[in-house]
N, C-alpha and C. Protein backbone atom coordinates (compact mmCIF):
# COMPACT_ATOMS: atom_id res chain seq x y z
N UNK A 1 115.27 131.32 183.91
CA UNK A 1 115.20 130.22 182.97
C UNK A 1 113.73 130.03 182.55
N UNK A 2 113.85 130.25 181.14
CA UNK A 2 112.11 129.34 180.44
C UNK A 2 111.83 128.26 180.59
N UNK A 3 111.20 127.29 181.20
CA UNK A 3 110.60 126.49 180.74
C UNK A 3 109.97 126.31 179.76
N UNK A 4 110.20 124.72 179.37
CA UNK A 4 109.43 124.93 177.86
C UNK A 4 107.85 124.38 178.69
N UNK A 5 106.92 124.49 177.78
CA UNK A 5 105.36 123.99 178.06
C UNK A 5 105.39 122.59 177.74
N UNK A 6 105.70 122.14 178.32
CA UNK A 6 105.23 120.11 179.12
C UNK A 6 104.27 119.48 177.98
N UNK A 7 103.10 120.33 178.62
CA UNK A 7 101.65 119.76 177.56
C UNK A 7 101.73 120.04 176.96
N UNK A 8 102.04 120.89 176.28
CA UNK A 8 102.18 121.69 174.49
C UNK A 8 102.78 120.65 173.96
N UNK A 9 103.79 120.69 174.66
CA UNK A 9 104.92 119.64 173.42
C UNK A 9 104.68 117.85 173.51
N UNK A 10 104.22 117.79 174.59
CA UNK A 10 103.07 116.26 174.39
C UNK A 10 102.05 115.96 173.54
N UNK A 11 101.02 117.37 173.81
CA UNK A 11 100.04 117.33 172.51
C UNK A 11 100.53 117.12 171.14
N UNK A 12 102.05 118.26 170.81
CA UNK A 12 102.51 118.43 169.74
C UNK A 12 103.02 116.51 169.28
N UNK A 13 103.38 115.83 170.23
CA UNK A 13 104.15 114.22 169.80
C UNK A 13 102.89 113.56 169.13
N UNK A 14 101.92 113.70 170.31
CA UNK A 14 100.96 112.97 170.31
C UNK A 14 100.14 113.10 168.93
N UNK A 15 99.83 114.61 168.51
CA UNK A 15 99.26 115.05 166.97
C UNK A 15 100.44 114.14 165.99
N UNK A 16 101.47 114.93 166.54
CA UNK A 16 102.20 114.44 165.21
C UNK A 16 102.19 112.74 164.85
N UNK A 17 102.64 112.17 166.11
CA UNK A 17 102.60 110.50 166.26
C UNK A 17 101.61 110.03 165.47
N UNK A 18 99.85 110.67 165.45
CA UNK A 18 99.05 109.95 165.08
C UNK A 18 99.21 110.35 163.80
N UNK A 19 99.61 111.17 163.02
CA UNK A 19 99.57 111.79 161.38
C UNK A 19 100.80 111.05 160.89
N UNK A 20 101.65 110.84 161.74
CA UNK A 20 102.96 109.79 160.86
C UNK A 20 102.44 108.62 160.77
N UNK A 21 101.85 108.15 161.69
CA UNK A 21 101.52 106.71 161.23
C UNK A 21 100.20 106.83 159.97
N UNK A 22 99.34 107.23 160.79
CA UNK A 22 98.54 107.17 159.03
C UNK A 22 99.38 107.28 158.05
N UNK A 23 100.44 108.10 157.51
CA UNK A 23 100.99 109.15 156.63
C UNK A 23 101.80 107.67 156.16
N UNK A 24 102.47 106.66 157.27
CA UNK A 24 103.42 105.79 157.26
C UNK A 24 102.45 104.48 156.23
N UNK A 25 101.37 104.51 157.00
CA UNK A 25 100.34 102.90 156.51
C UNK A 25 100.04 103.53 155.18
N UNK A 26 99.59 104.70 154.87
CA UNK A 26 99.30 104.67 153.35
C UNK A 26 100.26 105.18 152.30
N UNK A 27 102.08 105.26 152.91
CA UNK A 27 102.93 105.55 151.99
C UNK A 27 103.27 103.84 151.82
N UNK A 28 103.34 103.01 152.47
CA UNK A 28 104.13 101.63 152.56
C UNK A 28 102.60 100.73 153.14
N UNK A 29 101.66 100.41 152.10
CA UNK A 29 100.45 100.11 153.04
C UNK A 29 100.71 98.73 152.66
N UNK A 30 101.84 97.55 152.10
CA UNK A 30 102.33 96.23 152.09
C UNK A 30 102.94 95.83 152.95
N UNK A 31 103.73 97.16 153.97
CA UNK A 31 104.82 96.85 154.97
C UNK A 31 104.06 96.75 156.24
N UNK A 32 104.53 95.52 156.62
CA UNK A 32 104.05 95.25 158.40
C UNK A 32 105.28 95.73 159.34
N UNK A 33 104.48 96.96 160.13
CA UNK A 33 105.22 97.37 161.08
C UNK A 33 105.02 96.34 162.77
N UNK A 34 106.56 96.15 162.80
CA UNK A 34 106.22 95.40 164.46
C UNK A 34 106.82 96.08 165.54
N UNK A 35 107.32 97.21 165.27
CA UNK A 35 107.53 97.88 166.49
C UNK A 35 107.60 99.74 166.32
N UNK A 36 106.68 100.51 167.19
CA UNK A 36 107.11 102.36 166.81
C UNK A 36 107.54 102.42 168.28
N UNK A 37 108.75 103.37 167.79
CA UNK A 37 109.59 103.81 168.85
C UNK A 37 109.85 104.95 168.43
N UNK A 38 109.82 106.14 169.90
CA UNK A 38 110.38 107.31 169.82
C UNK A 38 112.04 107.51 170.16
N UNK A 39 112.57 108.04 169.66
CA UNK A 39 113.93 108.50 170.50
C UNK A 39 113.96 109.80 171.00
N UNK A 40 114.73 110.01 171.94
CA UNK A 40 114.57 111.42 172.45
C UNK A 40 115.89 111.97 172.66
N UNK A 41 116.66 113.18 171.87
CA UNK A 41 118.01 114.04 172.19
C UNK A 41 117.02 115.17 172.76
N UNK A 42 117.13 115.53 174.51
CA UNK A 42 116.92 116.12 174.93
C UNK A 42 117.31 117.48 175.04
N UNK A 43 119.02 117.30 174.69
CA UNK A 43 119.66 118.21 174.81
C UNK A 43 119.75 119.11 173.13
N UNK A 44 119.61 118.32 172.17
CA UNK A 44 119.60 118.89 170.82
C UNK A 44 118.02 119.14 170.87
N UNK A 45 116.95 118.75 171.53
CA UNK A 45 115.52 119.22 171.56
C UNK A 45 114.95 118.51 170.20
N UNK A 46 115.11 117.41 170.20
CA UNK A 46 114.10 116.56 169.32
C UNK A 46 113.75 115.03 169.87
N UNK A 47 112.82 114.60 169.38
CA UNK A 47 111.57 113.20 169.32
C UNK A 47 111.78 112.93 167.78
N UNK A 48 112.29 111.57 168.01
CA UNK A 48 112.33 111.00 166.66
C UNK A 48 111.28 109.75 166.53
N UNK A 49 110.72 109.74 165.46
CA UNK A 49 109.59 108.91 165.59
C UNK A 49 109.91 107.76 164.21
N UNK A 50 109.93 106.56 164.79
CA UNK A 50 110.82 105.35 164.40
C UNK A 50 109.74 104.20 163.98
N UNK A 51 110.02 103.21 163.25
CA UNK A 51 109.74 102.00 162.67
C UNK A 51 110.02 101.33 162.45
N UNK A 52 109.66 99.72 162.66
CA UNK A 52 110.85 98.43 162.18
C UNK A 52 109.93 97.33 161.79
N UNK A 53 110.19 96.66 161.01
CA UNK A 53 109.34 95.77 160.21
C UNK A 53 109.96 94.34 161.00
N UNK A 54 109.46 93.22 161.05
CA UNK A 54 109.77 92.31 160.99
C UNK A 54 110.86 91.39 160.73
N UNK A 55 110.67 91.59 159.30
CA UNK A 55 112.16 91.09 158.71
C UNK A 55 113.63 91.81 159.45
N UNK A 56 113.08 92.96 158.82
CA UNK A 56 114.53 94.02 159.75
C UNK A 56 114.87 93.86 161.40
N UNK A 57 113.56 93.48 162.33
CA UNK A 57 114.28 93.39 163.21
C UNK A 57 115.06 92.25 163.64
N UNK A 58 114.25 91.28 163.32
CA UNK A 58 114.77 89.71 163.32
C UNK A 58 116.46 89.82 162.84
N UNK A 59 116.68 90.41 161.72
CA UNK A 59 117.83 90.02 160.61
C UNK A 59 118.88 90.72 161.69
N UNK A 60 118.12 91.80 162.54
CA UNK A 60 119.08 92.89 163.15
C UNK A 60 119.65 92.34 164.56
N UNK A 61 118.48 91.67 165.35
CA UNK A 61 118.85 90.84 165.99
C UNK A 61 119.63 89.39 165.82
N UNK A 62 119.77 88.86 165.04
CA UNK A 62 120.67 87.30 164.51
C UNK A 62 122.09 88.08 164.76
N UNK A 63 122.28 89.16 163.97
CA UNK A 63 123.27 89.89 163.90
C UNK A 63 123.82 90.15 165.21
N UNK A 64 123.12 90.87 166.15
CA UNK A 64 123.87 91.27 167.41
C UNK A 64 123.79 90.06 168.26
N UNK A 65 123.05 89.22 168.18
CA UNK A 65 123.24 87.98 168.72
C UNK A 65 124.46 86.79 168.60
N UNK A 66 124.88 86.89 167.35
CA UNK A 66 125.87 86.82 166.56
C UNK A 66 127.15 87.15 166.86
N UNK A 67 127.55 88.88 166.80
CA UNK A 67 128.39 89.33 167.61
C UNK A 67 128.79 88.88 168.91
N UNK A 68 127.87 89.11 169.81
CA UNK A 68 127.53 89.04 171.46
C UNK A 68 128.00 87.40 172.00
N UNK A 69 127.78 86.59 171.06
CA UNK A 69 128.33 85.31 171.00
C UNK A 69 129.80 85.07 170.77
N UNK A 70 130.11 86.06 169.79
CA UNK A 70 131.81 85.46 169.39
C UNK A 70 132.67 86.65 170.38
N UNK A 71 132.10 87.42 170.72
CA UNK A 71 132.76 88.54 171.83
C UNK A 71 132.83 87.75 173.08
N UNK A 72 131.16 87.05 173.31
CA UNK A 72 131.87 85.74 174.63
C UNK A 72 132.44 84.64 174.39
N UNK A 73 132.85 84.01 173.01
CA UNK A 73 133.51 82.99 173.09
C UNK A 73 135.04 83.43 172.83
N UNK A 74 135.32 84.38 172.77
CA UNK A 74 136.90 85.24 172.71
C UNK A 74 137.22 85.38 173.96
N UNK A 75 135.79 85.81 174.79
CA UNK A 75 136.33 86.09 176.28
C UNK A 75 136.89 85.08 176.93
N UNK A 76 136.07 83.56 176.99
CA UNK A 76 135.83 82.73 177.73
C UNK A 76 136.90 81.72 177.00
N UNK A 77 137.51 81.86 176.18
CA UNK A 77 138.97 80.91 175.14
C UNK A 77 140.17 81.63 175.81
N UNK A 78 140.20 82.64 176.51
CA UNK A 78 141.37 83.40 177.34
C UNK A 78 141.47 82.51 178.21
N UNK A 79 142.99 81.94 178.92
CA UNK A 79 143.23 81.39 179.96
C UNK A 79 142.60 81.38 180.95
N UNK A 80 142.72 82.42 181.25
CA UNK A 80 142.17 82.43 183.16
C UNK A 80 140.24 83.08 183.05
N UNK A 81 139.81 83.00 181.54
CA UNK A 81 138.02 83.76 181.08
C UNK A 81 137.47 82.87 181.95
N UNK A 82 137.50 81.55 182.27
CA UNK A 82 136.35 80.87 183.61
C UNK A 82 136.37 81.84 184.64
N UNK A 83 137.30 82.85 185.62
CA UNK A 83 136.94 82.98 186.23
C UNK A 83 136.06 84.18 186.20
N UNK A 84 135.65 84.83 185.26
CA UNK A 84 134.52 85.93 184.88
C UNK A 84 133.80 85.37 184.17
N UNK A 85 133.22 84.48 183.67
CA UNK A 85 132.76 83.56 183.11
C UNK A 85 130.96 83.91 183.15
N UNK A 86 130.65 84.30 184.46
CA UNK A 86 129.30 84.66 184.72
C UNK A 86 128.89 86.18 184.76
N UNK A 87 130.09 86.67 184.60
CA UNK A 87 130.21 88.27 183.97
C UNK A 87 130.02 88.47 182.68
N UNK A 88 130.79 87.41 182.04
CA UNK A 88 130.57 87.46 180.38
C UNK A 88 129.83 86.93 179.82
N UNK A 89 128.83 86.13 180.41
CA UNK A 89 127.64 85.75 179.90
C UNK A 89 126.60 86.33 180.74
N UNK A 90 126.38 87.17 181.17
CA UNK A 90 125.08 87.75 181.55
C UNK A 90 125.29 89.72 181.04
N UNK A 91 126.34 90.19 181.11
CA UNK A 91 127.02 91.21 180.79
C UNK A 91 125.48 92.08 179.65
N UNK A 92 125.66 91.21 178.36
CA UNK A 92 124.82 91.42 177.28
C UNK A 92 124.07 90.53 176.86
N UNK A 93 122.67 91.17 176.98
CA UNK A 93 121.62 90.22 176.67
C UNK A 93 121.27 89.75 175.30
N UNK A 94 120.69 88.79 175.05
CA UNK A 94 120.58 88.92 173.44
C UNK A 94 118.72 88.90 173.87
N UNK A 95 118.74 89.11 172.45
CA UNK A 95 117.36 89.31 172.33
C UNK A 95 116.59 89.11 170.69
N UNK A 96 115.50 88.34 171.06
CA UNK A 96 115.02 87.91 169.69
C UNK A 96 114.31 89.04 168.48
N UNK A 97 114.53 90.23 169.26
CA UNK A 97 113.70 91.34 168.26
C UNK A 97 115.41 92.53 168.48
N UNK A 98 115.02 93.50 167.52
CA UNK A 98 116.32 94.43 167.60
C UNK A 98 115.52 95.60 168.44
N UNK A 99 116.31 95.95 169.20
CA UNK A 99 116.14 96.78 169.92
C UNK A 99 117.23 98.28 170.12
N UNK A 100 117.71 98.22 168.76
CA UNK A 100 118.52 99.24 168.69
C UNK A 100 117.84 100.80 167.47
N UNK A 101 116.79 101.42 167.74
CA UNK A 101 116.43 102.37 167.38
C UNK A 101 117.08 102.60 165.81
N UNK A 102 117.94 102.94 166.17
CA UNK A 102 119.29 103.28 165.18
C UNK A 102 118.73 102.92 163.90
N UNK A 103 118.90 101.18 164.41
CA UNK A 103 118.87 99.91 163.00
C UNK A 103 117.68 99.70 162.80
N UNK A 104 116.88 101.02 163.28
CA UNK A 104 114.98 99.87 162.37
C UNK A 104 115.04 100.29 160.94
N UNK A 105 114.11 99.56 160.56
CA UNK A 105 114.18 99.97 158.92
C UNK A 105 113.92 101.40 158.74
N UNK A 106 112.89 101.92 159.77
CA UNK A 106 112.44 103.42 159.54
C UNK A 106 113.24 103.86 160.40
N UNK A 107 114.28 103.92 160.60
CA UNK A 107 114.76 105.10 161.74
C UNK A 107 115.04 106.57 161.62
N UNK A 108 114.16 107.78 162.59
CA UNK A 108 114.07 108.56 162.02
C UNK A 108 113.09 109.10 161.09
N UNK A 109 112.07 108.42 161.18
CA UNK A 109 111.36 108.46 159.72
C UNK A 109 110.75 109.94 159.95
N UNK A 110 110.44 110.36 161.00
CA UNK A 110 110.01 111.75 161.48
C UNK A 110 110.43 112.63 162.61
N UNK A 111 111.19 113.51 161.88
CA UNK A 111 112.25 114.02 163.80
C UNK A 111 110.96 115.43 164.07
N UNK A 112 110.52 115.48 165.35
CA UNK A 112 110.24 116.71 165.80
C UNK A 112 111.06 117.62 166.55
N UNK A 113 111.22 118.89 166.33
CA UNK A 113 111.87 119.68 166.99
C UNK A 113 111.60 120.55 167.93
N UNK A 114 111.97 120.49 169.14
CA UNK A 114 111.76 121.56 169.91
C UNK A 114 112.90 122.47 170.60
N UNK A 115 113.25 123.48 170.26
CA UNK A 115 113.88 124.18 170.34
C UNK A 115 114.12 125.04 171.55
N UNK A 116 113.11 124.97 172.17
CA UNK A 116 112.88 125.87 173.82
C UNK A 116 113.48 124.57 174.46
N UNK A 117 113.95 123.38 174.18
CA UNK A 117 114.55 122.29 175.09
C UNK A 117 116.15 122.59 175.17
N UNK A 118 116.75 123.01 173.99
CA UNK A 118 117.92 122.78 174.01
C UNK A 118 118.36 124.05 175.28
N UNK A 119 118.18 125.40 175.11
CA UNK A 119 118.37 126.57 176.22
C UNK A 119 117.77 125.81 177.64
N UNK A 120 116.62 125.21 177.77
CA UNK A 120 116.27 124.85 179.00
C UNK A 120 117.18 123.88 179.67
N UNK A 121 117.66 122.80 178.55
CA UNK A 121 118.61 121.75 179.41
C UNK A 121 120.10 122.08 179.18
N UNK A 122 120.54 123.04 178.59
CA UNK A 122 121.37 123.70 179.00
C UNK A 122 121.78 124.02 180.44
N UNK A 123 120.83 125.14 180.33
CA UNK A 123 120.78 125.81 181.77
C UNK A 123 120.55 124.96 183.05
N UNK A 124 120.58 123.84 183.09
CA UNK A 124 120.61 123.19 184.15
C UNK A 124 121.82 122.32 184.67
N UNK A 125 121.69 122.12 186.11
CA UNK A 125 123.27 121.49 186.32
C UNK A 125 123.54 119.98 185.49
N UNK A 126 124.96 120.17 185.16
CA UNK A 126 125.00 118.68 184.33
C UNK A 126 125.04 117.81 184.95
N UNK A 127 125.27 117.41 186.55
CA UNK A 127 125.24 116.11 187.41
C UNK A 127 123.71 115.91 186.96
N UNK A 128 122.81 116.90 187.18
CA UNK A 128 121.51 116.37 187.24
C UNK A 128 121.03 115.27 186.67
N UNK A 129 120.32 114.28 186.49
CA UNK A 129 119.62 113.64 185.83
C UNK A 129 118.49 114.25 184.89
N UNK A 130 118.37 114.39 183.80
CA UNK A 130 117.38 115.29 183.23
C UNK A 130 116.02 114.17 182.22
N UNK A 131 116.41 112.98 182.39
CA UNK A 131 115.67 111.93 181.40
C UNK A 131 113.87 111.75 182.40
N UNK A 132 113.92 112.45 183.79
CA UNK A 132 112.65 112.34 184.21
C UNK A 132 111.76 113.58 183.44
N UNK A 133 112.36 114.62 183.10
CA UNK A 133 111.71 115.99 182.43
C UNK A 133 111.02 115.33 181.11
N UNK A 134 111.68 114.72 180.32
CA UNK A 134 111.26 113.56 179.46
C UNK A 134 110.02 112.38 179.38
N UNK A 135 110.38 112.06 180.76
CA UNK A 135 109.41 111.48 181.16
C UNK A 135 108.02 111.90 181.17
N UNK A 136 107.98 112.85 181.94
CA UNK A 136 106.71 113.61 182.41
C UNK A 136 106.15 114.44 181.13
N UNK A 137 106.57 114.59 180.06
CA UNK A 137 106.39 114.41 178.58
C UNK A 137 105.89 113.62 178.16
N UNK A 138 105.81 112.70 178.23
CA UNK A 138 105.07 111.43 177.56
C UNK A 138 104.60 110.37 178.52
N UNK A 139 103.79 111.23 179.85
CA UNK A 139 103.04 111.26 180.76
C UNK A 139 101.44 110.60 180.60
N UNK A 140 100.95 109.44 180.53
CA UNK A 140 99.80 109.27 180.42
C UNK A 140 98.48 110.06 180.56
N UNK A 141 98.90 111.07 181.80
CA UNK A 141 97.45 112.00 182.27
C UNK A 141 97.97 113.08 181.20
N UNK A 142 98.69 112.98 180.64
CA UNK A 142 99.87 114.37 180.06
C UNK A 142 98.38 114.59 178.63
N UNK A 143 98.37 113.03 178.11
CA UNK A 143 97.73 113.18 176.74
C UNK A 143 96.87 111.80 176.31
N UNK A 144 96.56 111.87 175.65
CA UNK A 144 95.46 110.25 175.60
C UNK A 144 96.47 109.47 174.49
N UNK A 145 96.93 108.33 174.94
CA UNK A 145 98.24 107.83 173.62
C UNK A 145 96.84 106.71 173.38
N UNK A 146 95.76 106.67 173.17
CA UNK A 146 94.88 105.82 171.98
C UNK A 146 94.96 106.55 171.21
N UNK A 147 95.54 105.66 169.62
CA UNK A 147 95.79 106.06 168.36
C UNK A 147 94.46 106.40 168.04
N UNK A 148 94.31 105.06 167.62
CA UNK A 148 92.60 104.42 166.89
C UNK A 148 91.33 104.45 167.55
């Protein structure tokens, strides 16, 4: 089995990370970004490099907050819902920012690919846990994450 190169493909986030955001502030230089997030399909071998403005996350959060509310007041209007009652309200958190990748305004705005990932996590057993290989990718000693 190949391994793919660890640091290569850290350096490679890390270059790229800092050229999307410049690339991001002077395509949309009115839009206030309040949150960059990567996503990671380990197994398809890409880093998606993400954005969410303000407005969008707020609006995104009311929304699932919203939901998450009438899903526990359906639960808890069932006859016998008191007695899970502290199941269905701690179950799902709400939260005042969106935290669903998916729904930022930029989602996706830049996928990197690495292709020596998909054969590598293949080849490994599927009980394994494989999200620490990931980890050690976006490793502090790995690469210097100061943008500016």
């Amino acid at each position: 089995m190949r391994y793919p190169d660890w640091k290569c493909d850290a350096q490679t986030v890390l270059r790229e990370a800092r050229l999307v955001i410049q690339e991001f502030a002077a395509t949309h230089p009115s839009e206030t970004c309040s949150f960059l997030a990567f996503g990671v399909n380990y197994y398809e071998g890409w880093v998606s490099i993400n954005f969410d403005t303000p407005s969008n996350s707020i609006k995104r959060a009311r929304r699932r907050a919203f939901r998450v509310r009438q899903s526990q007041q359906m639960l808890l209007d069932r006859e016998d819902g008191w007695k899970d009652a502290r199941y269905y309200l701690t179950r799902e958190r709400m939260s005042g920012i969106n935290m669903e990748i998916a729904s930022f305004q930029y989602s996706s705005y830049k996928v990197l690919s690495f292709d020596q990932w998909v054969d590598y996590f293949a080849a490994l057993p599927e009980a394994e846990d494989h999200s620490g290989h990931i980890l050690m990718l976006l490793r502090m000693d790995n690469a210097s994450w100061s943008f500016f």
